[in-house]
Protein backbone atom coordinates (compact mmCIF):
# COMPACT_ATOMS: atom_id res chain seq x y z
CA UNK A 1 4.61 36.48 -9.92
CA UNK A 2 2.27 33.63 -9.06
CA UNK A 3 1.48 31.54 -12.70
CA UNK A 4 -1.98 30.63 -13.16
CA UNK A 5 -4.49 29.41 -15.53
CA UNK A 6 -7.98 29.80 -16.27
CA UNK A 7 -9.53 26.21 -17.34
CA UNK A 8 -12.54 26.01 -18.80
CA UNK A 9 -13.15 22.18 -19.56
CA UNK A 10 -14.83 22.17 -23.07
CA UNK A 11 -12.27 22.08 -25.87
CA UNK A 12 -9.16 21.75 -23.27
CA UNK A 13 -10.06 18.44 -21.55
CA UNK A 14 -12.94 17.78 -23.33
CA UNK A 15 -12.23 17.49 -26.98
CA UNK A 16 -13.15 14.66 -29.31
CA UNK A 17 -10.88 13.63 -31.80
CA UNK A 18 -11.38 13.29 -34.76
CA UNK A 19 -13.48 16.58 -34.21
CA UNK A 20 -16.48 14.82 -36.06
CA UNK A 21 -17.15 12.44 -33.50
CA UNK A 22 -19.12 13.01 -30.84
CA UNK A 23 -18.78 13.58 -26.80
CA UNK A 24 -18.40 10.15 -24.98
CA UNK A 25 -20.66 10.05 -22.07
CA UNK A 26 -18.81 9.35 -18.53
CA UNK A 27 -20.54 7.66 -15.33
CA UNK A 28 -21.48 10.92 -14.37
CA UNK A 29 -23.25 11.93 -17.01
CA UNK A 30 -21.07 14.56 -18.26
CA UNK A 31 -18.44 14.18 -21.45
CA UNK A 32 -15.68 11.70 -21.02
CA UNK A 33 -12.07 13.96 -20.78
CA UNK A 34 -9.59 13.27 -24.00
CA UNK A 35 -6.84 11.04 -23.09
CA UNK A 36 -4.01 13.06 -24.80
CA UNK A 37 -5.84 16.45 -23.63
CA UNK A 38 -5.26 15.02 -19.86
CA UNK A 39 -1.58 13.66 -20.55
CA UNK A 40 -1.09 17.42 -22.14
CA UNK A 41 -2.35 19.00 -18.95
CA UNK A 42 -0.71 16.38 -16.70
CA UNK A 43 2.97 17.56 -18.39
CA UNK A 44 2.00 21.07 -17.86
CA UNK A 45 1.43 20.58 -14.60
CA UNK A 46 4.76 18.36 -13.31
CA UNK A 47 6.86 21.16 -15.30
CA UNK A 48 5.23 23.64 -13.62
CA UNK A 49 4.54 22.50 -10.48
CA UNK A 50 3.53 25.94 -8.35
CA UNK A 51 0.89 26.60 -11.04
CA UNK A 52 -2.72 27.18 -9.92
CA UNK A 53 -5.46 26.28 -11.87
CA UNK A 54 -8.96 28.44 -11.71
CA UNK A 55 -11.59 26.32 -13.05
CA UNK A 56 -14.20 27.97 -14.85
CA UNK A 57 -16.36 25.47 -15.97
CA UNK A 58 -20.31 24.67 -14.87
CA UNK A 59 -18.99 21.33 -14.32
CA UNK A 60 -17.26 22.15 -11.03
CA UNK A 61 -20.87 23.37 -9.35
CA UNK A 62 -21.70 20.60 -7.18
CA UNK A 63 -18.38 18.86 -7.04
CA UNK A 64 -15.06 18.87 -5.42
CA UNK A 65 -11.63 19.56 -6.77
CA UNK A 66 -10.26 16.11 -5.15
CA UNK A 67 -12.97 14.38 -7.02
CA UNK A 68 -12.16 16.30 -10.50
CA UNK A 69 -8.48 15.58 -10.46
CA UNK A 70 -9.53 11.89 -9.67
CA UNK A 71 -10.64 11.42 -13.11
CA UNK A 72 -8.26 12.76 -15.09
């Protein structure tokens, strides 16, 4: 059975710690991903490498995958 995971990007990759501060801005005008939320997902994905990844997120309208994983 193929694994896969549904990813939407608020509170997985964007998640401000400590949860009182606010959403960094990135150069694209959306929030800036967490650091440890991206070296979280980054683990996931090396230990699982056949996983696929559905990303349900507005952010993805407009943009490609290639450039998505780029940032993180």
């Amino acid at each position: 059975m193929d694994k896969v995971i549904f990813l939407d990007l608020n509170g997985v990759l964007i998640n401000p710690f400590p949860a009182w501060k606010p959403d960094e801005e990135d150069r694209d005008g959306y929030a800036r991903f967490n650091p440890y939320c991206t070296a979280n997902s980054r683990a996931l994905l090396k230990a699982y490498p056949a996983l696929s990844i559905v990303l349900s997120s507005s952010r993805r309208v407009g943009k490609s995958l290639e450039k998505e994983k780029s940032k993180s």
